[in-house]
PDB file of N, CA and C in Angstrom:
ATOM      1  N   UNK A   1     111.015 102.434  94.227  1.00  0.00           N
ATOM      2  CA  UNK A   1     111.626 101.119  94.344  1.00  0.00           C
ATOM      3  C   UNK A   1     110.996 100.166  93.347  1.00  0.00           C
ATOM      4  N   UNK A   2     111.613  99.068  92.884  1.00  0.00           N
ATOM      5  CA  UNK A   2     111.170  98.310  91.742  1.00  0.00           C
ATOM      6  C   UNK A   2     110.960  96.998  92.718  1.00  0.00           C
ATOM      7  N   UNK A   3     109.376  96.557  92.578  1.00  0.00           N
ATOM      8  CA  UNK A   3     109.091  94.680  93.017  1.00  0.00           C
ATOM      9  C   UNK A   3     109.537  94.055  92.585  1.00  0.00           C
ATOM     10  N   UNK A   4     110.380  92.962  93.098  1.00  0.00           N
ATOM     11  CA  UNK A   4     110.664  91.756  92.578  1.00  0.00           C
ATOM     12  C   UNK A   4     109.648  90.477  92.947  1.00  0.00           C
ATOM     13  N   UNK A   5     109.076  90.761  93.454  1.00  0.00           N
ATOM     14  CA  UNK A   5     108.419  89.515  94.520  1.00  0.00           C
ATOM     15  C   UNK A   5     107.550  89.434  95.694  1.00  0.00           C
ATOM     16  N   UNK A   6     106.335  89.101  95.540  1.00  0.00           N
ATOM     17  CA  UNK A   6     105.688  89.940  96.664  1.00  0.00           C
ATOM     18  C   UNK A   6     105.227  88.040  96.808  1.00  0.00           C
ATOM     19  N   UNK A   7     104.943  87.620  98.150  1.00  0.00           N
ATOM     20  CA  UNK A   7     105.325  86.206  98.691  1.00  0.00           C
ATOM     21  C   UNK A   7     104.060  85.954  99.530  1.00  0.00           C
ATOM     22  N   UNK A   8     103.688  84.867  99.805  1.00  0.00           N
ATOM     23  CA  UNK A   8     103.019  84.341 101.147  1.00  0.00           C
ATOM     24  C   UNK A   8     103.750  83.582 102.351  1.00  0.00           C
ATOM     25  N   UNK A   9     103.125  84.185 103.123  1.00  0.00           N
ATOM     26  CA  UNK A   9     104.090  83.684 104.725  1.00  0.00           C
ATOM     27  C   UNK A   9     103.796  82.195 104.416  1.00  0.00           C
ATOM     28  N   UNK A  10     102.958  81.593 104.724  1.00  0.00           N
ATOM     29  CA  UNK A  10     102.140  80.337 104.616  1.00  0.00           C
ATOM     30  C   UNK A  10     102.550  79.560 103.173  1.00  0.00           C
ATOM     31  N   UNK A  11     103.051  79.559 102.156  1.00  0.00           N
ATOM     32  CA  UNK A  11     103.254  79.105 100.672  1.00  0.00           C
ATOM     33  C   UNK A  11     105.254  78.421 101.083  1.00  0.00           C
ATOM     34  N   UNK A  12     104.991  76.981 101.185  1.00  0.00           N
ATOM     35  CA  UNK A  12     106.262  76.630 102.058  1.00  0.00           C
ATOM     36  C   UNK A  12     107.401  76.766 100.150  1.00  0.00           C
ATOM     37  N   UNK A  13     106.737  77.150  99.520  1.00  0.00           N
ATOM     38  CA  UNK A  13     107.139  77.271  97.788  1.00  0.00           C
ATOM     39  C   UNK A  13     107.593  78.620  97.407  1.00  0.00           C
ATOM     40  N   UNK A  14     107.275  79.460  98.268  1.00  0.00           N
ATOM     41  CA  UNK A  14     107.727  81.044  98.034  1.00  0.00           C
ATOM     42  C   UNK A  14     108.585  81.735  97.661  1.00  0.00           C
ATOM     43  N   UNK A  15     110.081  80.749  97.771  1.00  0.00           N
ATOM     44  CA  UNK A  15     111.213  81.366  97.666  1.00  0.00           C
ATOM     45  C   UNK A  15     111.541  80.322  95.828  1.00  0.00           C
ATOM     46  N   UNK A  16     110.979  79.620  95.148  1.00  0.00           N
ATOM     47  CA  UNK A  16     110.927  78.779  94.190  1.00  0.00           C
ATOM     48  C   UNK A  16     110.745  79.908  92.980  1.00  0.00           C
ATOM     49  N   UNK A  17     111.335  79.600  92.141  1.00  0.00           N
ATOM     50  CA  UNK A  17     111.462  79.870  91.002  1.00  0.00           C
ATOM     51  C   UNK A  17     111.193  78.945  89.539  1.00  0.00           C
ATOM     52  N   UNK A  18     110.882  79.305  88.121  1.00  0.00           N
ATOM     53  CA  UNK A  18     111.173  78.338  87.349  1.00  0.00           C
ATOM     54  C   UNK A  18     112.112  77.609  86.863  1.00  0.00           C
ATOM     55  N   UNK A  19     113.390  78.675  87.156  1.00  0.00           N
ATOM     56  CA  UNK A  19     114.331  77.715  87.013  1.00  0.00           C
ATOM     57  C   UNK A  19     115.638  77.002  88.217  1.00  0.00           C
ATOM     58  N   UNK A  20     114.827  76.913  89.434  1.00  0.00           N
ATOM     59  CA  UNK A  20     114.954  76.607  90.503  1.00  0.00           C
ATOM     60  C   UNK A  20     113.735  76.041  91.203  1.00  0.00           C
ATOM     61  N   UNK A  21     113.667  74.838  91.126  1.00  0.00           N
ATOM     62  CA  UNK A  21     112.242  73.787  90.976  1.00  0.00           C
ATOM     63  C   UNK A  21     112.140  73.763  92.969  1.00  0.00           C
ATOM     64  N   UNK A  22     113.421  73.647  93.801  1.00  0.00           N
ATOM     65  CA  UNK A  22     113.680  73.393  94.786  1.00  0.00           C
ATOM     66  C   UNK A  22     112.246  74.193  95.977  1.00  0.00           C
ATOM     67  N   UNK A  23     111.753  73.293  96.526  1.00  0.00           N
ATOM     68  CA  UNK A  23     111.006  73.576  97.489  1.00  0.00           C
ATOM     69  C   UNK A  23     111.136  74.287  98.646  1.00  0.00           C
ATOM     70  N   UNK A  24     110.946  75.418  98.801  1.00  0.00           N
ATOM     71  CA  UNK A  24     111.474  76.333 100.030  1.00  0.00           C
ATOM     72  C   UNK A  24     111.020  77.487 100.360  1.00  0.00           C
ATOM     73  N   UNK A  25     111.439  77.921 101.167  1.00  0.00           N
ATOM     74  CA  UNK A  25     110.452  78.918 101.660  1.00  0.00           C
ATOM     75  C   UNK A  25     111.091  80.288 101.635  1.00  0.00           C
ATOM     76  N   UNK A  26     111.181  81.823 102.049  1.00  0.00           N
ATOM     77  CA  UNK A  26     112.019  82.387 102.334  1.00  0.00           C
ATOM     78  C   UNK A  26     112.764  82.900 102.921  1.00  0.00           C
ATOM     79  N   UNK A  27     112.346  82.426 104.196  1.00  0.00           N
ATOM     80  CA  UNK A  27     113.568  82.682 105.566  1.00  0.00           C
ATOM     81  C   UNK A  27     114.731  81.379 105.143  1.00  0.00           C
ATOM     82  N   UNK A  28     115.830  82.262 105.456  1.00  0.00           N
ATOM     83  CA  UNK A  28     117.208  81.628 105.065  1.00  0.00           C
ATOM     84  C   UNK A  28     116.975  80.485 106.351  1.00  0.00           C
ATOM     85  N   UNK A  29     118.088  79.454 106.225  1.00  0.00           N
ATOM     86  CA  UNK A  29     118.683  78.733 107.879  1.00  0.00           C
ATOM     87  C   UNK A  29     118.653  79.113 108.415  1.00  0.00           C
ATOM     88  N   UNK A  30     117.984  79.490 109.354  1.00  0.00           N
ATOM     89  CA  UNK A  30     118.579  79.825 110.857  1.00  0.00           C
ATOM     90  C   UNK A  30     118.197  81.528 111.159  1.00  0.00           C
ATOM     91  N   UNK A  31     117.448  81.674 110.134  1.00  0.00           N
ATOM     92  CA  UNK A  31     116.539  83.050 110.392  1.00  0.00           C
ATOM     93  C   UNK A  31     116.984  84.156 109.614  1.00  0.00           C
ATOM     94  N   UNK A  32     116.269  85.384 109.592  1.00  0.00           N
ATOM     95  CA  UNK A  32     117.380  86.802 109.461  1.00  0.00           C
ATOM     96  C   UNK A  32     118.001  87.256 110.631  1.00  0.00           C
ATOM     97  N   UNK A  33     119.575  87.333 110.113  1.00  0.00           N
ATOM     98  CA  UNK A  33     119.846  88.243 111.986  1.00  0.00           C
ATOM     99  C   UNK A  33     119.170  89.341 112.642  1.00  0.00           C
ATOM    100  N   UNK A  34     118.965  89.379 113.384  1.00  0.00           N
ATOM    101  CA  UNK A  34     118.240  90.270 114.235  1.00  0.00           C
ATOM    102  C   UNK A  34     116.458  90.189 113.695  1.00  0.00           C
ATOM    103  N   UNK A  35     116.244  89.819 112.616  1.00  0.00           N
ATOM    104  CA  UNK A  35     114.818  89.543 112.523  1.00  0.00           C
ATOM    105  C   UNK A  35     114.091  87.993 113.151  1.00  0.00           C
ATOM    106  N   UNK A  36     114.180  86.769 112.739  1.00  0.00           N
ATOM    107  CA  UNK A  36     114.073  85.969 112.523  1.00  0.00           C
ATOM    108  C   UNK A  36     113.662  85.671 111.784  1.00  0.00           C
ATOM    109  N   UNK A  37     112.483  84.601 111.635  1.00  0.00           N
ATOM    110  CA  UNK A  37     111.885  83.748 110.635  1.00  0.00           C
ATOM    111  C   UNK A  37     110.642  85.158 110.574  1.00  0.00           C
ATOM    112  N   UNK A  38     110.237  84.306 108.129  1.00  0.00           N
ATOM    113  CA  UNK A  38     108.961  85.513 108.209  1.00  0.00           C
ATOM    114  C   UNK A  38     107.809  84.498 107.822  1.00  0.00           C
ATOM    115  N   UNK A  39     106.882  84.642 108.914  1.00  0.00           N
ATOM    116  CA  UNK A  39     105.397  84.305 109.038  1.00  0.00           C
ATOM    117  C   UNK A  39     104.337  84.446 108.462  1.00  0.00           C
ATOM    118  N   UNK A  40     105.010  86.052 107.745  1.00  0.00           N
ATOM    119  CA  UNK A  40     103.506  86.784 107.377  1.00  0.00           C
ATOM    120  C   UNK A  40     103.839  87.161 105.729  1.00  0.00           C
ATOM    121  N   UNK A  41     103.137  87.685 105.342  1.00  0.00           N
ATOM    122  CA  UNK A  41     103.408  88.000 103.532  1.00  0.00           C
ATOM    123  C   UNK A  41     104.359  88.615 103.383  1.00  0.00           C
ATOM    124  N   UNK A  42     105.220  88.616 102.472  1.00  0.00           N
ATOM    125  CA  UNK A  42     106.271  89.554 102.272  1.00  0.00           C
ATOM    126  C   UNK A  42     106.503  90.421 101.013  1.00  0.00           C
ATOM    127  N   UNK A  43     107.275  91.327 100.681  1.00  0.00           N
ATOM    128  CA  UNK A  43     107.490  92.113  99.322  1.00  0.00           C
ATOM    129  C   UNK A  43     109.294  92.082  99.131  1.00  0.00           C
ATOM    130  N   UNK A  44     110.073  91.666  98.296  1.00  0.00           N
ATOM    131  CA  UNK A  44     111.057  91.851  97.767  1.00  0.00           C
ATOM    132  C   UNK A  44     111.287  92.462  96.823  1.00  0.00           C
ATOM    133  N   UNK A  45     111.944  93.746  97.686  1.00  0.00           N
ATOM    134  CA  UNK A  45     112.145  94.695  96.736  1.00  0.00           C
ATOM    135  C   UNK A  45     113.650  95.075  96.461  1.00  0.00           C
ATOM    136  N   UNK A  46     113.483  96.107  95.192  1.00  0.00           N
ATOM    137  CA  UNK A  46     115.259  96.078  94.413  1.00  0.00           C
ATOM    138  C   UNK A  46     115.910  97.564  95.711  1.00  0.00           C
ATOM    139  N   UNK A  47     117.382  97.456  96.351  1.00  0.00           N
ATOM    140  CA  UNK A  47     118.146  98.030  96.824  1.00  0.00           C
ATOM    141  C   UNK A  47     117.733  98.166  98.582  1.00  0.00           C
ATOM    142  N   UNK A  48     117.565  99.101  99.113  1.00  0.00           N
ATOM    143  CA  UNK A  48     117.446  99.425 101.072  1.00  0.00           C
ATOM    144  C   UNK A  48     116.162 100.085 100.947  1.00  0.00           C
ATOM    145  N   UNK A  49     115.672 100.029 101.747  1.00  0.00           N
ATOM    146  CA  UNK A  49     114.594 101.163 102.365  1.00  0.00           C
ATOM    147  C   UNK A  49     115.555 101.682 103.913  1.00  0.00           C
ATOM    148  N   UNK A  50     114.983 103.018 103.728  1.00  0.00           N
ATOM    149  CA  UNK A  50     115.532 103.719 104.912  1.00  0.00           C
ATOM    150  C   UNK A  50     114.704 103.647 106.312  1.00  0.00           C
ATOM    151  N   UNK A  51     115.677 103.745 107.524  1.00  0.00           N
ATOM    152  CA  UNK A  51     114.899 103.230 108.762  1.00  0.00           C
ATOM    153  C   UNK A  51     115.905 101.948 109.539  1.00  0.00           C
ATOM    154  N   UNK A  52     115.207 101.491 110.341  1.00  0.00           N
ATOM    155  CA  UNK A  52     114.974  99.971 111.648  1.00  0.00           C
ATOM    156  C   UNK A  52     114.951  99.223 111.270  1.00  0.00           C
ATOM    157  N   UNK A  53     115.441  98.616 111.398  1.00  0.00           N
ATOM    158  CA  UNK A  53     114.602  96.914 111.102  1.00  0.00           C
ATOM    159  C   UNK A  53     113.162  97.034 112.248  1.00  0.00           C
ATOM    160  N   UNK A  54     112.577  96.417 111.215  1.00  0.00           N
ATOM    161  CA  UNK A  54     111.476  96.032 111.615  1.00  0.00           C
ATOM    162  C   UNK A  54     110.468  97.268 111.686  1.00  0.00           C
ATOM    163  N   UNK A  55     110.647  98.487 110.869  1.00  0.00           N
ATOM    164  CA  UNK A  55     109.723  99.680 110.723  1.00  0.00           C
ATOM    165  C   UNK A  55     108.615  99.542 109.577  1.00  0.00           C
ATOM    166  N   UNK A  56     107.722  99.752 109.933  1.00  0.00           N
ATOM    167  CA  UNK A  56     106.704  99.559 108.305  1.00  0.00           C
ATOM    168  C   UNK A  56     107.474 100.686 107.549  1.00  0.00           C
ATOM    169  N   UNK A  57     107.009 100.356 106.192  1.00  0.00           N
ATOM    170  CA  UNK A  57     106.796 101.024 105.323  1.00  0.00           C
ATOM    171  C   UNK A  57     105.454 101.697 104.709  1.00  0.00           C
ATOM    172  N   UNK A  58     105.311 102.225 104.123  1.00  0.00           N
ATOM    173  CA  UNK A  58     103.928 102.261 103.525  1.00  0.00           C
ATOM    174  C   UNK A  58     104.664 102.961 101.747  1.00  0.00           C
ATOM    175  N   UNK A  59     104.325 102.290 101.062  1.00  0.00           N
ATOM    176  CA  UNK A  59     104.292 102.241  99.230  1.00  0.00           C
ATOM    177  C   UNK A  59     102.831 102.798  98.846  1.00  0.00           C
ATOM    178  N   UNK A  60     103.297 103.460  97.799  1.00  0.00           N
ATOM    179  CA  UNK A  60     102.563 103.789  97.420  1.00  0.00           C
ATOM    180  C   UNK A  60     102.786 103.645  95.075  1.00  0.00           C
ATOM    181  N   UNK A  61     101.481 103.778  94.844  1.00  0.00           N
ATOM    182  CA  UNK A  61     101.679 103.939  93.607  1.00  0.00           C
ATOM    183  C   UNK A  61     102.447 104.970  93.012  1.00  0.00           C
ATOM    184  N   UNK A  62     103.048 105.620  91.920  1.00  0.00           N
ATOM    185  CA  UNK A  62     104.026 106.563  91.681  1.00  0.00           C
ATOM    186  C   UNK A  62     103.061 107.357  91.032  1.00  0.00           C
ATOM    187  N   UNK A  63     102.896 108.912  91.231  1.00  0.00           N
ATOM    188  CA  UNK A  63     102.200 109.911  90.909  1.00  0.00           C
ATOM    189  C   UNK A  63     102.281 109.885  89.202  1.00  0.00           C
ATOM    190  N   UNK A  64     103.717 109.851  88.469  1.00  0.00           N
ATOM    191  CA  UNK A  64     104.053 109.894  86.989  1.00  0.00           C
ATOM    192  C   UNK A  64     103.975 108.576  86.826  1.00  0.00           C
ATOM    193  N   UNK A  65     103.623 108.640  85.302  1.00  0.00           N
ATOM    194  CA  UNK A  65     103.967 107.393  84.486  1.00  0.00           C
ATOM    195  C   UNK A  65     105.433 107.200  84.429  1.00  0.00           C
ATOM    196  N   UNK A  66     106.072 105.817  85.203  1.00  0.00           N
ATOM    197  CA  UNK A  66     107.257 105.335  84.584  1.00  0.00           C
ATOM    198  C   UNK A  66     107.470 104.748  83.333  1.00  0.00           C
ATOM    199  N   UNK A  67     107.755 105.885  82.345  1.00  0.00           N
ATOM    200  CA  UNK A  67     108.093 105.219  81.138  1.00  0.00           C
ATOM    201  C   UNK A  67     109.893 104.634  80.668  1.00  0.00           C
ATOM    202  N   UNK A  68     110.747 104.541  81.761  1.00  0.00           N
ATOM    203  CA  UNK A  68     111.554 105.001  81.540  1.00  0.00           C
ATOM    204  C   UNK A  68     112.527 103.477  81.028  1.00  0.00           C
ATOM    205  N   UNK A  69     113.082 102.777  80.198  1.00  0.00           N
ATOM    206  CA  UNK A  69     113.118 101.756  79.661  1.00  0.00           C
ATOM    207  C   UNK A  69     114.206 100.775  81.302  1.00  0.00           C
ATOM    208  N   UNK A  70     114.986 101.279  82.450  1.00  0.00           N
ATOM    209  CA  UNK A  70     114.695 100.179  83.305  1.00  0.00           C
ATOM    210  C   UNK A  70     113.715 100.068  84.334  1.00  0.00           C
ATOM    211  N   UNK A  71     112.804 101.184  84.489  1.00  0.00           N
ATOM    212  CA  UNK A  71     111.367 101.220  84.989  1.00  0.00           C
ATOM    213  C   UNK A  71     110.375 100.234  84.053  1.00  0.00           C
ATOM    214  N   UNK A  72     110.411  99.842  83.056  1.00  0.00           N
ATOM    215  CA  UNK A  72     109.523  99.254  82.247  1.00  0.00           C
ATOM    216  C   UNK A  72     110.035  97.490  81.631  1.00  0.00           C
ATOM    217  N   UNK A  73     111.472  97.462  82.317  1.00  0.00           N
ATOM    218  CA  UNK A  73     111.853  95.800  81.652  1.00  0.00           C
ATOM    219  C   UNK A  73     111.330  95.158  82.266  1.00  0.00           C
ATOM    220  N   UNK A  74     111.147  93.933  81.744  1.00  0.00           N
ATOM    221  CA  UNK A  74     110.469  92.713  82.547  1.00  0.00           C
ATOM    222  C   UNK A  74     111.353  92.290  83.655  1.00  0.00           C
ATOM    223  N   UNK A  75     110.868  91.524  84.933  1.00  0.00           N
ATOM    224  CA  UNK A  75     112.147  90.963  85.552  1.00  0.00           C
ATOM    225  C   UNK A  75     111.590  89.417  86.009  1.00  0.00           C
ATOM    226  N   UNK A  76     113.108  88.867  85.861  1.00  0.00           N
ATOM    227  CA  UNK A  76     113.133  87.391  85.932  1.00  0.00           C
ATOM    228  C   UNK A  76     113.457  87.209  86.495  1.00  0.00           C
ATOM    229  N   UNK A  77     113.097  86.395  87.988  1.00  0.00           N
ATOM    230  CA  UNK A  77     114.123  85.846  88.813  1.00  0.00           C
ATOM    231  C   UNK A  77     114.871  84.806  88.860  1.00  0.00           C
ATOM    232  N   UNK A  78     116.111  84.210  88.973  1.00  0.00           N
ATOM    233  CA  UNK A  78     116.068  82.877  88.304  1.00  0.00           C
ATOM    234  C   UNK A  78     116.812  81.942  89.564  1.00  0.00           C
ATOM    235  N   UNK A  79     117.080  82.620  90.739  1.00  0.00           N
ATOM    236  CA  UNK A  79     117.743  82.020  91.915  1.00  0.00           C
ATOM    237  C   UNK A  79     117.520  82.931  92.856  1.00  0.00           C
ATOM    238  N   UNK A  80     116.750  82.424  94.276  1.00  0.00           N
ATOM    239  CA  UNK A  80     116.694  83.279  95.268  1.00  0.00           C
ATOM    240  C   UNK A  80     117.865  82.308  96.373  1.00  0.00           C
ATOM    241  N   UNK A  81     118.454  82.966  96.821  1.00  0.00           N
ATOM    242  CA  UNK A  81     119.413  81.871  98.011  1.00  0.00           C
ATOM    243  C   UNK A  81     119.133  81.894  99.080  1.00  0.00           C
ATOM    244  N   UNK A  82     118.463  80.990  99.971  1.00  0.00           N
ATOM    245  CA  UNK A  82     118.146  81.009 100.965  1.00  0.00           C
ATOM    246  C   UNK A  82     119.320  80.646 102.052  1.00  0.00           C
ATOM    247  N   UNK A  83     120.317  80.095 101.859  1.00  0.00           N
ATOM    248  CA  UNK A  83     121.360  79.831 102.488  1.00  0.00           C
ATOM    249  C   UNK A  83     121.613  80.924 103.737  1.00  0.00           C
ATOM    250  N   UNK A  84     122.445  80.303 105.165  1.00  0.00           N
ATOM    251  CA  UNK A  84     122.922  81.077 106.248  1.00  0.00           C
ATOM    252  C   UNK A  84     123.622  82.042 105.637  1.00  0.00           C
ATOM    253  N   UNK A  85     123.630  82.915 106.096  1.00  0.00           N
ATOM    254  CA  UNK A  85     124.892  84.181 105.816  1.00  0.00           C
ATOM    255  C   UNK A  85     125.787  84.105 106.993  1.00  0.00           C
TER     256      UNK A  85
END
């Protein structure tokens, strides 16, 4: 899986970007469904992990070198939406 964003529960700025100055945090309005609000540190990552809601994960570093040119682009975030769904 590729990081986009690894966050502090506590940092009310978390969900902020550079080119999105807006002060906010990253629980949307009114919570995630079936999760709620997040408290604790978080990781945003690219596509699903398999499982529950609410199952750990455990990541690990990747055994090979990813050399592979979209394993290796930079990434920019430039809008996270916190908005209700």
């Amino acid at each position: 899986k590729k990081i986009y964003r690894i966050g502090s529960g506590s940092d009310p700025k978390s969900a902020s970007t550079e080119n999105d100055l807006t002060e906010k945090g990253i629980t949307p309005l009114g919570g995630f469904p079936h999760f709620g609000e997040v408290n604790q540190d978080w990781v945003m990552l690219k596509g699903c992990t398999v499982g529950c809601r609410k199952r750990i994960i455990t990541m690990r570093k990747s055994l090979l070198p990813q050399v592979s040119r979209k394993a290796c682009e930079k990434i920019e975030l430039k809008f996270i939406d916190t908005a209700s769904k």
